[in-house]
PDB file of N, CA and C in Angstrom:
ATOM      1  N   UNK A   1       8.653  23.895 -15.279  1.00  0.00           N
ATOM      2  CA  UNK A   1       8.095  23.199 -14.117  1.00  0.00           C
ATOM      3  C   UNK A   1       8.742  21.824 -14.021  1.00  0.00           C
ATOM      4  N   UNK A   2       9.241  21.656 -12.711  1.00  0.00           N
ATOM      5  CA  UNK A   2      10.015  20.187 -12.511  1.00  0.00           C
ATOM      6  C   UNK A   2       8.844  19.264 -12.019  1.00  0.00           C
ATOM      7  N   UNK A   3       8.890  17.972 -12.501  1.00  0.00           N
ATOM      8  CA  UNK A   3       8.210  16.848 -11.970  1.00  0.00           C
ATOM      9  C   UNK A   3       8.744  16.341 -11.155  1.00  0.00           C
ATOM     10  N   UNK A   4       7.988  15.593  -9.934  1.00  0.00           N
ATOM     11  CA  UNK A   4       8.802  14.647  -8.876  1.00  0.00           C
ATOM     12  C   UNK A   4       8.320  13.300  -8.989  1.00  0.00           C
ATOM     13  N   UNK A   5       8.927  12.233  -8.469  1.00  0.00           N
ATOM     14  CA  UNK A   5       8.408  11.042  -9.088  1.00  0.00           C
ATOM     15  C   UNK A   5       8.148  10.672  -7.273  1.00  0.00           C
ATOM     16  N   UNK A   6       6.843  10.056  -6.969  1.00  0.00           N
ATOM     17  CA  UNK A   6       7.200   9.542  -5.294  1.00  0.00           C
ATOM     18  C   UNK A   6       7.006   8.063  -5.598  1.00  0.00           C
ATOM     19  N   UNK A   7       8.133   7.116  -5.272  1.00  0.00           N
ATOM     20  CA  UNK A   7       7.613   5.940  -5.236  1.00  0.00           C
ATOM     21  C   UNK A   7       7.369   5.385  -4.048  1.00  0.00           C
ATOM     22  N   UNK A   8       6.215   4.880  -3.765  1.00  0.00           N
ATOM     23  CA  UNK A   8       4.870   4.148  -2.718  1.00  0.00           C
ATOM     24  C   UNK A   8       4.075   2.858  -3.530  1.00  0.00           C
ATOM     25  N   UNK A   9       4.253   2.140  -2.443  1.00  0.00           N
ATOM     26  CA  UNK A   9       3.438   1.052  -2.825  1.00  0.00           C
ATOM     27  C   UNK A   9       1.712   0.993  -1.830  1.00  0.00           C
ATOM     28  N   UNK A  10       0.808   0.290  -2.217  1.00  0.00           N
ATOM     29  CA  UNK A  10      -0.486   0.339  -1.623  1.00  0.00           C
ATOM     30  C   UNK A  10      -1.035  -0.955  -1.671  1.00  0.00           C
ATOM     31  N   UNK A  11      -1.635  -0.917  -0.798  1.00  0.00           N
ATOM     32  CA  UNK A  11      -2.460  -2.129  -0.779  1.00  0.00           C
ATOM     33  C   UNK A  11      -4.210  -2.140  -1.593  1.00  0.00           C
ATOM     34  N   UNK A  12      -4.320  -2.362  -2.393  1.00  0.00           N
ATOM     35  CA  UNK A  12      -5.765  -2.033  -3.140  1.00  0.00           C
ATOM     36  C   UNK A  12      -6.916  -3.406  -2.753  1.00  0.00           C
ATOM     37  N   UNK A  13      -7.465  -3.386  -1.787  1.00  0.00           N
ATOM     38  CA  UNK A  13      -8.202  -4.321  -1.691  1.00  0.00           C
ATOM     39  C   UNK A  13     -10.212  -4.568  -2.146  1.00  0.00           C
ATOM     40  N   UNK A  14     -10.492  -4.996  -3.536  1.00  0.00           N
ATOM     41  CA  UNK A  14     -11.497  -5.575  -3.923  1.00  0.00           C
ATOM     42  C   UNK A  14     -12.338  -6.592  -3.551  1.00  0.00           C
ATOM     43  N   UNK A  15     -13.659  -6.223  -3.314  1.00  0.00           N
ATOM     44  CA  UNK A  15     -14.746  -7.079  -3.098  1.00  0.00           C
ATOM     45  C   UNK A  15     -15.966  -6.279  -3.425  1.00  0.00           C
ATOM     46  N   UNK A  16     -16.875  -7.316  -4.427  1.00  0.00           N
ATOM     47  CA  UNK A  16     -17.675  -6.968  -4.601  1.00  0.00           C
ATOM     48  C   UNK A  16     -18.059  -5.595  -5.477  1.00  0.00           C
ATOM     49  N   UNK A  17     -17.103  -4.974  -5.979  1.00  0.00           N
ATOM     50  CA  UNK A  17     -17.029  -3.452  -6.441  1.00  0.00           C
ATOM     51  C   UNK A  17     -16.718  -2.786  -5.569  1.00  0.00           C
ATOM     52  N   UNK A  18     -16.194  -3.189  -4.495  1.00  0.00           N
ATOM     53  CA  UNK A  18     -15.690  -2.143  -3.457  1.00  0.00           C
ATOM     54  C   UNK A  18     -14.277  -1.983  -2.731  1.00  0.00           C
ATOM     55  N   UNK A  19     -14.047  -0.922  -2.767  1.00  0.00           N
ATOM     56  CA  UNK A  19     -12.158  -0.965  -2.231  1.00  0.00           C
ATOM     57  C   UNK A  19     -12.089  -0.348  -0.943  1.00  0.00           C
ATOM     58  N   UNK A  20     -11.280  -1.781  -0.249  1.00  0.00           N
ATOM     59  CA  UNK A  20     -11.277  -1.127   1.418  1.00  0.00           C
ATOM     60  C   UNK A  20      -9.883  -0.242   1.575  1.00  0.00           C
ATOM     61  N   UNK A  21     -10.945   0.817   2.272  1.00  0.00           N
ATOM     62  CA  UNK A  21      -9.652   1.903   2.948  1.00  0.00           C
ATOM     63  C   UNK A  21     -10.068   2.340   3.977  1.00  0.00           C
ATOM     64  N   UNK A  22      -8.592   2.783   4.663  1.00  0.00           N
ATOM     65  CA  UNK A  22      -8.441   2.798   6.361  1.00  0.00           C
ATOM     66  C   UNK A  22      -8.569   4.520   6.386  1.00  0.00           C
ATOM     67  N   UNK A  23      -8.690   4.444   7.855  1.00  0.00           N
ATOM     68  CA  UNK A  23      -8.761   5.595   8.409  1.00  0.00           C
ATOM     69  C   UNK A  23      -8.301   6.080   9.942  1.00  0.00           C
ATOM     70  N   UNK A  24      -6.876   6.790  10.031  1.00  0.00           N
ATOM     71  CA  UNK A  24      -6.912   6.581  11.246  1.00  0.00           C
ATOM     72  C   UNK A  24      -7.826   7.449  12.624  1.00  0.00           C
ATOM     73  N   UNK A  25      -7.337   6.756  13.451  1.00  0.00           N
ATOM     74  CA  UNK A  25      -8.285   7.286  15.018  1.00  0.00           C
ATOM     75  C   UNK A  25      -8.088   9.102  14.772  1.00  0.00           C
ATOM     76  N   UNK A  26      -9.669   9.123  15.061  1.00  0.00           N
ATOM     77  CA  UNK A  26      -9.598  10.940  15.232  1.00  0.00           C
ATOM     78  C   UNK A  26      -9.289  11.784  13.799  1.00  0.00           C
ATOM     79  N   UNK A  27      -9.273  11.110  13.057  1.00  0.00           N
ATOM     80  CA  UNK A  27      -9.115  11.582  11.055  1.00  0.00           C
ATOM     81  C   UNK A  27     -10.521  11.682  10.529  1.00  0.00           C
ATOM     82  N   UNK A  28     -10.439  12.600   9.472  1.00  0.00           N
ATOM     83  CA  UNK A  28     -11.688  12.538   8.670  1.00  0.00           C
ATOM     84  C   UNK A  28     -11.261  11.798   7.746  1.00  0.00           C
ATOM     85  N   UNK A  29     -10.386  12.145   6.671  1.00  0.00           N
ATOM     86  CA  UNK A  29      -9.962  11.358   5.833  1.00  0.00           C
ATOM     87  C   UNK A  29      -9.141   9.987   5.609  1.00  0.00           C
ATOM     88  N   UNK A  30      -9.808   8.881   4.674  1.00  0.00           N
ATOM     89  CA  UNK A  30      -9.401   7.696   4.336  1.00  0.00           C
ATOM     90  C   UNK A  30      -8.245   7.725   3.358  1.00  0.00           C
ATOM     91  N   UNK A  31      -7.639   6.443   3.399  1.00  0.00           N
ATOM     92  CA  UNK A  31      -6.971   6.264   2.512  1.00  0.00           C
ATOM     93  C   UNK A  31      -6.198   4.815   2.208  1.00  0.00           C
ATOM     94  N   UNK A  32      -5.001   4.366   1.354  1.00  0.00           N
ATOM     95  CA  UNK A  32      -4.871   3.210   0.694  1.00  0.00           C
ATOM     96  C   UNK A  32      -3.492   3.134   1.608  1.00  0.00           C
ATOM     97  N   UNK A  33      -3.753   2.185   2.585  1.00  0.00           N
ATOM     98  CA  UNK A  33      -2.510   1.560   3.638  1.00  0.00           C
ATOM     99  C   UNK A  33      -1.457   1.450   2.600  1.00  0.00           C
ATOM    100  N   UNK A  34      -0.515   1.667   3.186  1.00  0.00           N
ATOM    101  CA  UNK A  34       1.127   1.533   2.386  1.00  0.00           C
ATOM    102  C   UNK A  34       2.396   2.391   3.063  1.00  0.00           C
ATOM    103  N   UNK A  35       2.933   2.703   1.759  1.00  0.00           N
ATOM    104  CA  UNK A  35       3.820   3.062   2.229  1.00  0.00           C
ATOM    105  C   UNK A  35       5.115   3.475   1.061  1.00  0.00           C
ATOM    106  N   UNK A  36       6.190   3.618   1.916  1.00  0.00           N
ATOM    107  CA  UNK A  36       7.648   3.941   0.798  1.00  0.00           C
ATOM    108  C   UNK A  36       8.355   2.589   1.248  1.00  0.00           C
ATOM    109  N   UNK A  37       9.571   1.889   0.688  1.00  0.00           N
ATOM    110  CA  UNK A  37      10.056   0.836   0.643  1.00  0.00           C
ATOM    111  C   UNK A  37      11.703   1.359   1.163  1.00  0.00           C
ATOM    112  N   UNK A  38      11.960   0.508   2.799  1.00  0.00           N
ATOM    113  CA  UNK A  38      13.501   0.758   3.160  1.00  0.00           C
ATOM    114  C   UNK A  38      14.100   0.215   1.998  1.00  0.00           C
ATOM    115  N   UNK A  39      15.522   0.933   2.304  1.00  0.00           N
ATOM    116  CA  UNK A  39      17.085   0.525   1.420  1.00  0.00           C
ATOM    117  C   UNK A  39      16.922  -1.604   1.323  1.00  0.00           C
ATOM    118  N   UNK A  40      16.966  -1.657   0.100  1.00  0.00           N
ATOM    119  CA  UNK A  40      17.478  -3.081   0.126  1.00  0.00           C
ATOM    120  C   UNK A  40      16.184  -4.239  -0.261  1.00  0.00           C
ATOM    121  N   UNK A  41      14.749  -3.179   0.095  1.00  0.00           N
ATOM    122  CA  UNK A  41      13.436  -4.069   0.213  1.00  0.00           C
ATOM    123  C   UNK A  41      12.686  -4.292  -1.048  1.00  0.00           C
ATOM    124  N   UNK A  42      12.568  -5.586  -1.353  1.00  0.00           N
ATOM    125  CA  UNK A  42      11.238  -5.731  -2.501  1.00  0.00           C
ATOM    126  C   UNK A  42      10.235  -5.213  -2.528  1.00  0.00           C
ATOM    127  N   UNK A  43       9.438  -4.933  -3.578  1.00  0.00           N
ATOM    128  CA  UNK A  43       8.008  -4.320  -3.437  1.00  0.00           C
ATOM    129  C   UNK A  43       7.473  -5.333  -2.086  1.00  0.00           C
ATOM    130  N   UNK A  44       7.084  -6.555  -2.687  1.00  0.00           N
ATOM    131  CA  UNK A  44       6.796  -7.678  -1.344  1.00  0.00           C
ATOM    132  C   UNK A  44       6.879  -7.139  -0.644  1.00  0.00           C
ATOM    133  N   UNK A  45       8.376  -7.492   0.015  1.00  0.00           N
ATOM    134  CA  UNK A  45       8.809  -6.889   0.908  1.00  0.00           C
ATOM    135  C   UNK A  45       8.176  -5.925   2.008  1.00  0.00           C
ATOM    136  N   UNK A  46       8.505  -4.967   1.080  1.00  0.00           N
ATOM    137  CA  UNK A  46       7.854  -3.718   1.560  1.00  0.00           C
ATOM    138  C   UNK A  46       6.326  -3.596   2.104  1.00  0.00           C
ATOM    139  N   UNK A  47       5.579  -3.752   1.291  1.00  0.00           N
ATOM    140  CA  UNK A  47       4.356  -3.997   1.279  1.00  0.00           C
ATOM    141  C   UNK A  47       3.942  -4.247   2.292  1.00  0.00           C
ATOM    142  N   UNK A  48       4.671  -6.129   2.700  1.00  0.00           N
ATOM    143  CA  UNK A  48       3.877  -6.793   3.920  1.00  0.00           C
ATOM    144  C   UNK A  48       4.496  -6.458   5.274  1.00  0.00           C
ATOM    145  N   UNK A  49       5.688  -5.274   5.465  1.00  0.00           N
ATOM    146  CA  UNK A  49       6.246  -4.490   5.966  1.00  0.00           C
ATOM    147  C   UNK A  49       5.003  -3.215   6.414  1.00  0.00           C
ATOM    148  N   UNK A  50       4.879  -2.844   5.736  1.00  0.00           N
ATOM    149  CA  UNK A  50       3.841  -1.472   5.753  1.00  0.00           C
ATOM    150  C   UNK A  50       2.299  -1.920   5.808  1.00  0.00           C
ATOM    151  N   UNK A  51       1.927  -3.280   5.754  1.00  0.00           N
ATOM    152  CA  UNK A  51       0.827  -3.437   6.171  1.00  0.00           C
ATOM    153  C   UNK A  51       0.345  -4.063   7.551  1.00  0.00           C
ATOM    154  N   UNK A  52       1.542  -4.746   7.391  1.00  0.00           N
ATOM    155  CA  UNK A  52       1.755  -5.174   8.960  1.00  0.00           C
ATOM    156  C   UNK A  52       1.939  -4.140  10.109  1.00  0.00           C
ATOM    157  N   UNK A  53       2.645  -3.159   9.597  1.00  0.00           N
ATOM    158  CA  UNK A  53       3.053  -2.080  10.716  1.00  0.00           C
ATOM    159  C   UNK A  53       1.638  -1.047  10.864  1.00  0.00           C
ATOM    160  N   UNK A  54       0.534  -0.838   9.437  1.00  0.00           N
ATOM    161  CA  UNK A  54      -0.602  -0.489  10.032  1.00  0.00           C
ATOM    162  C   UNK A  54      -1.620  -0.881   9.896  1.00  0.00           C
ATOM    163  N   UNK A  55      -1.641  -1.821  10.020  1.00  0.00           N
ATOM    164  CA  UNK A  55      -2.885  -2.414   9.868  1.00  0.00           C
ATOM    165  C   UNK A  55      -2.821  -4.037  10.969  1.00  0.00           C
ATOM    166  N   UNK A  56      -1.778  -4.023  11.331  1.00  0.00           N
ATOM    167  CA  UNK A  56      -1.384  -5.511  12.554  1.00  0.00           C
ATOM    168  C   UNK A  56      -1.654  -6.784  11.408  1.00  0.00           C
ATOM    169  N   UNK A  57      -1.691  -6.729   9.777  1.00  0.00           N
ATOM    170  CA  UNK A  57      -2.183  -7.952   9.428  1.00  0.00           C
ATOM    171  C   UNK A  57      -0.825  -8.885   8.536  1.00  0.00           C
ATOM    172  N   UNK A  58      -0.969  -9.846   8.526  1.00  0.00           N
ATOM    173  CA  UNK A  58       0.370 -10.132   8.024  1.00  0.00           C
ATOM    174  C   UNK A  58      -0.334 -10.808   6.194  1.00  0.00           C
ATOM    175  N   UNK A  59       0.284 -10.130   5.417  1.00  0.00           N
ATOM    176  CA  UNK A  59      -0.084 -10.461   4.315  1.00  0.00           C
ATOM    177  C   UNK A  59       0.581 -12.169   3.510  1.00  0.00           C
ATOM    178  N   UNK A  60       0.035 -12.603   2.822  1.00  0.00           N
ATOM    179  CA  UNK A  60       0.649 -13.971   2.173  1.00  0.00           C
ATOM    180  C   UNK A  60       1.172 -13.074   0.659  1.00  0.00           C
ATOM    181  N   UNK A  61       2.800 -13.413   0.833  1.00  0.00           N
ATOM    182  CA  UNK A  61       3.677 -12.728   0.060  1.00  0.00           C
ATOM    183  C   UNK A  61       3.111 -13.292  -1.968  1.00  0.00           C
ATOM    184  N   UNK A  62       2.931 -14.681  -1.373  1.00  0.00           N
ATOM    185  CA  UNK A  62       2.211 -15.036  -3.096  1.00  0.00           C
ATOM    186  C   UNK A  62       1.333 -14.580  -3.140  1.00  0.00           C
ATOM    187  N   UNK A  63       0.158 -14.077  -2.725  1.00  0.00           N
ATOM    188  CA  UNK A  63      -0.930 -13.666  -2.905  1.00  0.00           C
ATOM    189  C   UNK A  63      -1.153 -11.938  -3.658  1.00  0.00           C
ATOM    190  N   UNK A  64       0.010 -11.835  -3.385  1.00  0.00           N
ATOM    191  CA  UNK A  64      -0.011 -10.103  -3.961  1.00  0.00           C
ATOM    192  C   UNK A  64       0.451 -10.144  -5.481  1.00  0.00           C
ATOM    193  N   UNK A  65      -0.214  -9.426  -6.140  1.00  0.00           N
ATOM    194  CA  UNK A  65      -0.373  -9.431  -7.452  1.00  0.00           C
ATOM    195  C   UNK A  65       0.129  -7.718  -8.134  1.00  0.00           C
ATOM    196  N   UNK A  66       1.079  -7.802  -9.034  1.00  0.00           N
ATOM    197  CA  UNK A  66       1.710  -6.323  -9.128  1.00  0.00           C
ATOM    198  C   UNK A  66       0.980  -5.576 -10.416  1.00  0.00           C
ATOM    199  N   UNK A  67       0.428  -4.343 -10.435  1.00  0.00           N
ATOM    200  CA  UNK A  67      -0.064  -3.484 -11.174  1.00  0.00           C
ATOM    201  C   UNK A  67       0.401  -2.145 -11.474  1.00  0.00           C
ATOM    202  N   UNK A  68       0.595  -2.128 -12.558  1.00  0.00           N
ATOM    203  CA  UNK A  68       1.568  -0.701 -13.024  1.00  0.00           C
ATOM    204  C   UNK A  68       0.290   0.095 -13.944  1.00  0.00           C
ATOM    205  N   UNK A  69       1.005   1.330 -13.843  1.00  0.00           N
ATOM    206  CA  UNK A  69      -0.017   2.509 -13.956  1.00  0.00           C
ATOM    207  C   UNK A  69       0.987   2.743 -14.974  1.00  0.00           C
ATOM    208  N   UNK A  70       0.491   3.365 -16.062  1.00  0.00           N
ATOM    209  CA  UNK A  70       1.563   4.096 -17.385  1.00  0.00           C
ATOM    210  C   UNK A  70       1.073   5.403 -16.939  1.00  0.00           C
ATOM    211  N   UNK A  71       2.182   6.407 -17.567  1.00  0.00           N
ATOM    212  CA  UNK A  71       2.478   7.610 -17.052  1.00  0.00           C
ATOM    213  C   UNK A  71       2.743   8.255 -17.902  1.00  0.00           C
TER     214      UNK A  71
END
């Protein structure tokens, strides 16, 4: 069995014990705004790229904080 690796970045947003996620128009299911990263783009980058494009919000590039998952 072959593994695939997808790399995506997300936006994980905390308050209070709670993590906001979107949902689009006419969907049942939610989920964690993001995305895959064009040729050439930083995580940053990317990120405030793919959150901006769904969500209309423009993120503050210092403010994002990076978290890795071991595998």
């Amino acid at each position: 069995m072959s593994s695939t690796f997808i790399d995506k970045l997300a936006l994980i947003a905390l308050k209070d014990d709670k993590v906001a996620l979107v949902r689009s128009h006419n969907k049942t299911l939610f989920y964690m705004p993001g995305g895959k990263r064009e040729a050439g783009e930083t995580d940053e980058q990317a990120l405030c790229r793919e959150i901006d494009e769904e969500l209309t919000v423009a993120l503050q590039p210092n403010s994002i904080a990076t978290v890795s998952s071991s595998s």
